[in-house]
C-alpha atoms as a PDB file:
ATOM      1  CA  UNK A   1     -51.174 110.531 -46.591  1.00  0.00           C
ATOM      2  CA  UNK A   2     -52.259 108.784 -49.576  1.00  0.00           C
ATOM      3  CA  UNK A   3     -54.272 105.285 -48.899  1.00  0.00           C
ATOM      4  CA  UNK A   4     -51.517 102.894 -50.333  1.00  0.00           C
ATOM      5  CA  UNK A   5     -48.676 104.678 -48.207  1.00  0.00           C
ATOM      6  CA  UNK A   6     -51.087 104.448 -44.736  1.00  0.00           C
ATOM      7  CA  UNK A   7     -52.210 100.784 -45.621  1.00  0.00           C
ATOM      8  CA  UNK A   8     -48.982  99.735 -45.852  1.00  0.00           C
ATOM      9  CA  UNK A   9     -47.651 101.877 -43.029  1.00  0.00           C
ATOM     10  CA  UNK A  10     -50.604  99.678 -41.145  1.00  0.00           C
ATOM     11  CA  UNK A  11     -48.607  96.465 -42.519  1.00  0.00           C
ATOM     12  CA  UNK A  12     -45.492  97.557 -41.294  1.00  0.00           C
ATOM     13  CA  UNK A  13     -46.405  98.349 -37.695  1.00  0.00           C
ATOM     14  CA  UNK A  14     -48.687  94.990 -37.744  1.00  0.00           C
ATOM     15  CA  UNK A  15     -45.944  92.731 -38.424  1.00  0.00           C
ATOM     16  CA  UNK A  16     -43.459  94.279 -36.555  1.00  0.00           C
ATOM     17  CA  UNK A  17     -45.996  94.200 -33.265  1.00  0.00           C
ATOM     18  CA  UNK A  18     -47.308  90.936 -33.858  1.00  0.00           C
ATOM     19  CA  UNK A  19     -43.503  89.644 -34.495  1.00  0.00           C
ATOM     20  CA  UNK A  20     -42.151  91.178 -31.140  1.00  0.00           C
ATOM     21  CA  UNK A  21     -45.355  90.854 -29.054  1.00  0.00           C
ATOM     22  CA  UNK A  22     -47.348  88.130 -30.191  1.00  0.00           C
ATOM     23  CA  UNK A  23     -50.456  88.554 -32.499  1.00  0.00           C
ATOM     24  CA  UNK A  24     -53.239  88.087 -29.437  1.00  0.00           C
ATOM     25  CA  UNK A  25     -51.494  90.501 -26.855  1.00  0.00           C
ATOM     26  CA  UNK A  26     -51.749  93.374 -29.763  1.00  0.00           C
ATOM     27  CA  UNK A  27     -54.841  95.426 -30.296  1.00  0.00           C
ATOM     28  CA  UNK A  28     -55.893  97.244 -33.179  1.00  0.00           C
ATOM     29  CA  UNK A  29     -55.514 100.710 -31.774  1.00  0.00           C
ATOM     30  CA  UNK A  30     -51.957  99.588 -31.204  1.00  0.00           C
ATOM     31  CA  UNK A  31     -51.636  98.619 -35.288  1.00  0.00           C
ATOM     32  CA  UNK A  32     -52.942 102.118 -35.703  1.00  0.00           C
ATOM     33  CA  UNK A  33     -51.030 104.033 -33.538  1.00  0.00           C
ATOM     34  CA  UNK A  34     -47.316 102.471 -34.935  1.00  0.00           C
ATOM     35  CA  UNK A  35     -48.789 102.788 -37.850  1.00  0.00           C
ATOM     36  CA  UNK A  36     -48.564 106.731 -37.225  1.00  0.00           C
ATOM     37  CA  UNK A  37     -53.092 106.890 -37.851  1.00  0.00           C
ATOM     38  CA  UNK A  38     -54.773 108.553 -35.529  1.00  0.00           C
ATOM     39  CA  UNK A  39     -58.234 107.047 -36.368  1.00  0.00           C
ATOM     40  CA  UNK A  40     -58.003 103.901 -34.052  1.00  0.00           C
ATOM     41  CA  UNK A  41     -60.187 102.186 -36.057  1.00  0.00           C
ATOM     42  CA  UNK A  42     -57.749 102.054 -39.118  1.00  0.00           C
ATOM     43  CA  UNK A  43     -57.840  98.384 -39.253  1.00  0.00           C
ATOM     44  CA  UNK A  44     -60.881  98.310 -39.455  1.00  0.00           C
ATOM     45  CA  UNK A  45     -61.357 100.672 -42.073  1.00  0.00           C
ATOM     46  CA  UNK A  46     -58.233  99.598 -44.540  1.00  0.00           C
ATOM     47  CA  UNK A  47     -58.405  95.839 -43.764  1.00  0.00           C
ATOM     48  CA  UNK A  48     -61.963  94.930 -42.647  1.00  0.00           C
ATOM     49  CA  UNK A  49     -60.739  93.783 -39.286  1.00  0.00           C
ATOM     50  CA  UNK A  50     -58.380  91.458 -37.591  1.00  0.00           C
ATOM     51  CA  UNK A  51     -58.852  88.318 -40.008  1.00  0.00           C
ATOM     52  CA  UNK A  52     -58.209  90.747 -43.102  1.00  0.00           C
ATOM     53  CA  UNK A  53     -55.235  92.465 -41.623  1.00  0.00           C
ATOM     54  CA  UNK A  54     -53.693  88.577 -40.517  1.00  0.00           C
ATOM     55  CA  UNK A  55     -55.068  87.620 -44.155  1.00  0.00           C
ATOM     56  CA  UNK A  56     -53.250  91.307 -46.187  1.00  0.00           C
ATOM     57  CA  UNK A  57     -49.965  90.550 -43.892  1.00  0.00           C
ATOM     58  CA  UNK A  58     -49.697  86.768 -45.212  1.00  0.00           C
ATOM     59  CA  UNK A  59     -51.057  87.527 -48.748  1.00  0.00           C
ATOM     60  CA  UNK A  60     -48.193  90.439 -48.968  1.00  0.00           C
ATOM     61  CA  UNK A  61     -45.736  87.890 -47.792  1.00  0.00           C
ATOM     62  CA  UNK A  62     -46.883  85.040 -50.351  1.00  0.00           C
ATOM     63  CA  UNK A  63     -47.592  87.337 -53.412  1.00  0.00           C
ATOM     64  CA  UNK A  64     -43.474  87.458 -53.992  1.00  0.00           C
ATOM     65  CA  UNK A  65     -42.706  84.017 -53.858  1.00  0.00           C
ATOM     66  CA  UNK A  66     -45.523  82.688 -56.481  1.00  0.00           C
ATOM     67  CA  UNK A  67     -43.840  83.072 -59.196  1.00  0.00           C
ATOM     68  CA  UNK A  68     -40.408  81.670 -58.234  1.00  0.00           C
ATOM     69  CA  UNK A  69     -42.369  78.631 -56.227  1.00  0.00           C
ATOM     70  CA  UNK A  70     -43.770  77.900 -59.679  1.00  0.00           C
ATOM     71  CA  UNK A  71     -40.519  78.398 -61.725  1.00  0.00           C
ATOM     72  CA  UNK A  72     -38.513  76.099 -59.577  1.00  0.00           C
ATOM     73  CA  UNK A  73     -41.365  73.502 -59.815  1.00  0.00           C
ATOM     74  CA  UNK A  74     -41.657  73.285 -63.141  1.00  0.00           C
ATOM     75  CA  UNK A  75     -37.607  72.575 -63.004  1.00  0.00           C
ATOM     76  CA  UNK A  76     -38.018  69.933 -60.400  1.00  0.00           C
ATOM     77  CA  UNK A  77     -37.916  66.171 -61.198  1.00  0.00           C
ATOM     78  CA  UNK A  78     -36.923  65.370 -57.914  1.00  0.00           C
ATOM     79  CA  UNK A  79     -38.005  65.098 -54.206  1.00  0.00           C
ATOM     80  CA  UNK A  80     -35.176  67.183 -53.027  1.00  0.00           C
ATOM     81  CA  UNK A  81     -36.126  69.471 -56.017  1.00  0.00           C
ATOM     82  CA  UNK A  82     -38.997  69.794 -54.445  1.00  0.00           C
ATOM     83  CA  UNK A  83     -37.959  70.475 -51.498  1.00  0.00           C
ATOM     84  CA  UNK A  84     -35.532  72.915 -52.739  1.00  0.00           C
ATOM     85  CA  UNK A  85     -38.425  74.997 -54.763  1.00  0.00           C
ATOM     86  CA  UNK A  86     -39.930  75.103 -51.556  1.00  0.00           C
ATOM     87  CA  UNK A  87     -37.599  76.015 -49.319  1.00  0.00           C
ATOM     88  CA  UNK A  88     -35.195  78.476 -51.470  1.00  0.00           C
ATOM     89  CA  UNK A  89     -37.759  81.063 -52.501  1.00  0.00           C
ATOM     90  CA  UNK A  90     -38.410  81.314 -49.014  1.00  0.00           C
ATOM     91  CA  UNK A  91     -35.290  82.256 -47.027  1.00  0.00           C
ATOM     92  CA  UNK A  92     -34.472  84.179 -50.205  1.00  0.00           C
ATOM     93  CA  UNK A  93     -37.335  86.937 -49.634  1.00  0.00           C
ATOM     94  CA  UNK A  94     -35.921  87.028 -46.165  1.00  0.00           C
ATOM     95  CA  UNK A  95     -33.005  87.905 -47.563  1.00  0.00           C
ATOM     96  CA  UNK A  96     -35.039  90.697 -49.834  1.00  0.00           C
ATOM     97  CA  UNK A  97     -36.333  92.305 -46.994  1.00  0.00           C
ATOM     98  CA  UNK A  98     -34.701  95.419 -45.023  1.00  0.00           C
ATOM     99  CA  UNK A  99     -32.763  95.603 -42.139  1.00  0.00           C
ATOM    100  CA  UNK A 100     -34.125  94.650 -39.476  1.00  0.00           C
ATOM    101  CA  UNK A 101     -37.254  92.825 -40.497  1.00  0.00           C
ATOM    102  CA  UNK A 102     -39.736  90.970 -38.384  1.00  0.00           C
ATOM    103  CA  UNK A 103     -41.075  88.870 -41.674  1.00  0.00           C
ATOM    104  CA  UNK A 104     -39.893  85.624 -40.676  1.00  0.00           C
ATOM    105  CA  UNK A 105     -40.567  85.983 -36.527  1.00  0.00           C
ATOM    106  CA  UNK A 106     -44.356  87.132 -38.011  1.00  0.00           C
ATOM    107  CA  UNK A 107     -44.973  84.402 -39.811  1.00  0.00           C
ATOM    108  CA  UNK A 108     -43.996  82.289 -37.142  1.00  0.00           C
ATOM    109  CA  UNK A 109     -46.360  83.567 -34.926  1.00  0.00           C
ATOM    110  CA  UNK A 110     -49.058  82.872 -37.412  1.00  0.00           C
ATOM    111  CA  UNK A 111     -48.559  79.360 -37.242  1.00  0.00           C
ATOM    112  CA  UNK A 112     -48.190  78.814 -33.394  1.00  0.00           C
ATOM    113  CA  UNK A 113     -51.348  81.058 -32.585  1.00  0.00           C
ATOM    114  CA  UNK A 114     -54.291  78.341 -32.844  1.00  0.00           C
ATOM    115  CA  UNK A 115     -56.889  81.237 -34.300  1.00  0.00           C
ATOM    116  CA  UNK A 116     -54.791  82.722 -37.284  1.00  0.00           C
ATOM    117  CA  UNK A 117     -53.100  79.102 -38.278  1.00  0.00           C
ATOM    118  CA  UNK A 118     -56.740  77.560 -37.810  1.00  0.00           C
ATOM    119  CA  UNK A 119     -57.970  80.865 -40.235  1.00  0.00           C
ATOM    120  CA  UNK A 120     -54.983  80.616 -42.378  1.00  0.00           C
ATOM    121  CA  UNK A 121     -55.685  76.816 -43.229  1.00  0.00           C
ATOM    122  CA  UNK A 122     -59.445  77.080 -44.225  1.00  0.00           C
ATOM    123  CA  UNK A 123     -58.588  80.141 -46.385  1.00  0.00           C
ATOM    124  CA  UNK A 124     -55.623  78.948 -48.310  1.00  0.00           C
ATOM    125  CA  UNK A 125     -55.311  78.573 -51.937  1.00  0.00           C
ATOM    126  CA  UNK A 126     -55.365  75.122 -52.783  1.00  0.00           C
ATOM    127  CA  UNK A 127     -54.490  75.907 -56.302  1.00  0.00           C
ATOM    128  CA  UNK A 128     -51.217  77.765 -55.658  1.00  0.00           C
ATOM    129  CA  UNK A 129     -47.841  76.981 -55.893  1.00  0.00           C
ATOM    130  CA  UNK A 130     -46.852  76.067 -52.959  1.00  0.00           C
ATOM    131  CA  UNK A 131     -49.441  73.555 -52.441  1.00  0.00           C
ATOM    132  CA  UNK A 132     -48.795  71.917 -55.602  1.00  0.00           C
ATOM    133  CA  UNK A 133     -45.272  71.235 -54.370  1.00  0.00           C
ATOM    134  CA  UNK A 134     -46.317  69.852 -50.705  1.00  0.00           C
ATOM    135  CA  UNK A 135     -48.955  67.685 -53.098  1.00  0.00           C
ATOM    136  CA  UNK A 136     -45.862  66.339 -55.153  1.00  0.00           C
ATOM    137  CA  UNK A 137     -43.432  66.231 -52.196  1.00  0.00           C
ATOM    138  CA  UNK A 138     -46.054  63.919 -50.291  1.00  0.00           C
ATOM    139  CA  UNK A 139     -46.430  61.781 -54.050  1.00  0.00           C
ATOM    140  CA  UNK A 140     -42.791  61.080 -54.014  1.00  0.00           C
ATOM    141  CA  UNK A 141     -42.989  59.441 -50.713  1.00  0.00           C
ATOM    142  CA  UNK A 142     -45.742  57.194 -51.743  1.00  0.00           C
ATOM    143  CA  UNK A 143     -43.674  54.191 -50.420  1.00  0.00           C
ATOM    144  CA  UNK A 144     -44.270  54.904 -46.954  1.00  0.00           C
ATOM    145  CA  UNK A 145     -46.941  55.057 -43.995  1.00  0.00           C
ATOM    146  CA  UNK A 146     -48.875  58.261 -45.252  1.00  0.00           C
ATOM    147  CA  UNK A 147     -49.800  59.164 -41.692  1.00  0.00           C
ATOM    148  CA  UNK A 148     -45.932  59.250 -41.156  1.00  0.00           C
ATOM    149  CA  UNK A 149     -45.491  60.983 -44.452  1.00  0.00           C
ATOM    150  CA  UNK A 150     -48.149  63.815 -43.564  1.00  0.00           C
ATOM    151  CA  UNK A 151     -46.594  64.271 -39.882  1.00  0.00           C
ATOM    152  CA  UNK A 152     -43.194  64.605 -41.248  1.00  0.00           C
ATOM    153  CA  UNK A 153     -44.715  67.344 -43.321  1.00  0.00           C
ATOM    154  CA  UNK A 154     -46.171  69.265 -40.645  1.00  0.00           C
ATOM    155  CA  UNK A 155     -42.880  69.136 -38.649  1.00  0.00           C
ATOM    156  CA  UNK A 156     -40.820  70.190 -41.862  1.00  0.00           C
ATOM    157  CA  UNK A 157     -43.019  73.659 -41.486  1.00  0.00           C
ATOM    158  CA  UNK A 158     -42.317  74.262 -38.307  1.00  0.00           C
ATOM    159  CA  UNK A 159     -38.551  73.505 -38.262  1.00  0.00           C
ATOM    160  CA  UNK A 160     -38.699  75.802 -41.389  1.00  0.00           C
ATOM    161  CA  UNK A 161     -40.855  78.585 -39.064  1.00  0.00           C
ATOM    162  CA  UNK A 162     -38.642  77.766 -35.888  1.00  0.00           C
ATOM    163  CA  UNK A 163     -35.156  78.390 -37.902  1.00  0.00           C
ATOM    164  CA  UNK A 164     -36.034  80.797 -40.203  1.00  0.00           C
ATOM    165  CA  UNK A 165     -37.603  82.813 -36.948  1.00  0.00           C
ATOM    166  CA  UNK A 166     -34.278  82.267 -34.861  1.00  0.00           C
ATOM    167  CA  UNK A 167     -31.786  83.254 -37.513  1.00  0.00           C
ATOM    168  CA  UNK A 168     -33.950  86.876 -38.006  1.00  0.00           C
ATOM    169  CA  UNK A 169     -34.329  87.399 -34.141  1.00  0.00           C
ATOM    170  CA  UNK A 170     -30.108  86.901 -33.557  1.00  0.00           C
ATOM    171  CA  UNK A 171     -29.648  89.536 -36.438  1.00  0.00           C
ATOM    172  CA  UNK A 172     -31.849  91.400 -35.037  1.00  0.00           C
ATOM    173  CA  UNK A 173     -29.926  91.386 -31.820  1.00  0.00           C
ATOM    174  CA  UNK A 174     -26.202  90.917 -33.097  1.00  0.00           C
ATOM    175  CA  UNK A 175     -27.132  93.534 -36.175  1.00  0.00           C
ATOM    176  CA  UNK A 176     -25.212  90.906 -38.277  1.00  0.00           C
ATOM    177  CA  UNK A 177     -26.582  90.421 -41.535  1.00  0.00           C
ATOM    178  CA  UNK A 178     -28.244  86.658 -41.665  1.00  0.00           C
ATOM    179  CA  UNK A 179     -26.378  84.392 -44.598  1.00  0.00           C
ATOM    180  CA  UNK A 180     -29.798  83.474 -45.469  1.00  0.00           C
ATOM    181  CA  UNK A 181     -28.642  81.833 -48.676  1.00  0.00           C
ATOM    182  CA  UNK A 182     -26.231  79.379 -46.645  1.00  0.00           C
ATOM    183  CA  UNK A 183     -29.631  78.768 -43.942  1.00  0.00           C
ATOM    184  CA  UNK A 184     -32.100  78.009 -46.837  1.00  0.00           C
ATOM    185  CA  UNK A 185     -29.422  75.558 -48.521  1.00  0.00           C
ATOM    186  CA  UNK A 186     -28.791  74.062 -45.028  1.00  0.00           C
ATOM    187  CA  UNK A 187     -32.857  73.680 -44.268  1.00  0.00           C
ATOM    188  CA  UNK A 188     -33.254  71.716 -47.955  1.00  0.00           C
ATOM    189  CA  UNK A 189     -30.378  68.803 -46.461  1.00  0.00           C
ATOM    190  CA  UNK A 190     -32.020  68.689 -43.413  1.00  0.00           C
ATOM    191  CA  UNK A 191     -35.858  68.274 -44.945  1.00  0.00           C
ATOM    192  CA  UNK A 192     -34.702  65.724 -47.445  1.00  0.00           C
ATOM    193  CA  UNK A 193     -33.099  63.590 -44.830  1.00  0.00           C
ATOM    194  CA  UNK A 194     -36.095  63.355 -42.060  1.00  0.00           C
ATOM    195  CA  UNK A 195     -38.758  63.328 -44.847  1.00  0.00           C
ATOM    196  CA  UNK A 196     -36.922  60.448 -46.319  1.00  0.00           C
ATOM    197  CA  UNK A 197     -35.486  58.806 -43.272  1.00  0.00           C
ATOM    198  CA  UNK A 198     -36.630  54.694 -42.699  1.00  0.00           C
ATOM    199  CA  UNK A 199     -39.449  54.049 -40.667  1.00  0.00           C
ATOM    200  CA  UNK A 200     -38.192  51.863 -37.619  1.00  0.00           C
ATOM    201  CA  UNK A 201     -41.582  51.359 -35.899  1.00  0.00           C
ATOM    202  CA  UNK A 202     -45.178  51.929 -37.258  1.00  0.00           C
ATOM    203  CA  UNK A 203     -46.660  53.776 -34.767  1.00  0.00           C
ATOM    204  CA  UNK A 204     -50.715  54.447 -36.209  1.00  0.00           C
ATOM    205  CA  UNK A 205     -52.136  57.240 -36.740  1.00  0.00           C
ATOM    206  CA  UNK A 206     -49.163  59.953 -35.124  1.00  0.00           C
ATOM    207  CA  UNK A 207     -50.629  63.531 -33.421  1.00  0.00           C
ATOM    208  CA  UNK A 208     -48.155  65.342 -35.233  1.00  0.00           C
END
């Protein structure tokens, strides 16, 4: 088996396990094994360990969407274009992937799992795409309470994760195809309205 075709074999079985199980219930000799390796310590040897599997499965994920994050940016002169160049690139390499995938319930993982979402943070690109759009996004809402401004945005990616995650998981039960196109339009009305919505009460600092 060449090394390309077992690393990504290793991929494949990771985010499908993680996905389904959870990313701290699955060991590495488990990645292995669905990965069809018979070395257990595969992940080890392709990916460095844990962190750079977590790290290969998200950078896989991201490397797609860079350029069309940075093409609908530079077409955006709005705050819902922003949200839209956000959002749309998203649900449509969902909509890229086979059927089934486990992409989407992955990623959400990721995020709820304190270790990879705490690892994922302090190794994220600053510089890319996607975080000059959340950097313009939060710009364009300079007229309100930034502490309510930077919890809306945390919520926005976890409604995002949350939806995105449920739509996947019913096709994956119904074996209906998701109409991620209509979901990712639908997600961009619903981001623009709470990010924008009037602030009733000024509540401090908010634990978002």
């Amino acid at each position: 088996m060449a090394r390309h075709d077992a690393r990504e074999r290793l991929l494949d079985a990771a985010e499908r396990l993680f996905a389904e199980r959870g990313i701290p219930t699955v060991s590495d000799r488990q990645v292995a094994e669905a990965g069809g390796n018979s070395n257990h310590s595969a992940v080890h040897y392709y990916f460095g360990g844990r962190d750079g599997l977590l790290l290969a499965l998200v950078h896989r994920h991201h490397e797609g969407l860079e350029p069309e994050y940075r093409r609908r940016f530079e077409e955006s002169d709005s705050l819902v274009g922003d949200i839209r160049a956000l959002v749309l690139p998203l649900t449509a390499s969902f909509a890229s992937l086979p059927s089934p995938s486990w992409r989407a319930r992955f990623l959400q993982q990721a995020l709820n799992d304190p270790p990879t979402a705490a690892m994922l943070r302090e190794r994220g690109d600053p510089a890319s795409a996607a975080a000059e759009i959340v950097r313009s996004t939060i710009a364009r809402l300079a007229h309100l309470d930034p502490s309510i401004v930077e919890a809306r945005v945390q919520m926005t990616t976890h409604i995002v994760s949350t939806a995105c995650s449920d739509i996947e998981a019913r096709a994956a039960t119904s074996g209906v195809p998701p109409r991620w196109h209509e979901a990712g339009a639908f997600l961009c009305d619903a981001i623009a309205g709470l990010l924008q919505a009037p602030i009733h009460e000024q509540v401090g600092e908010f634990d978002g």
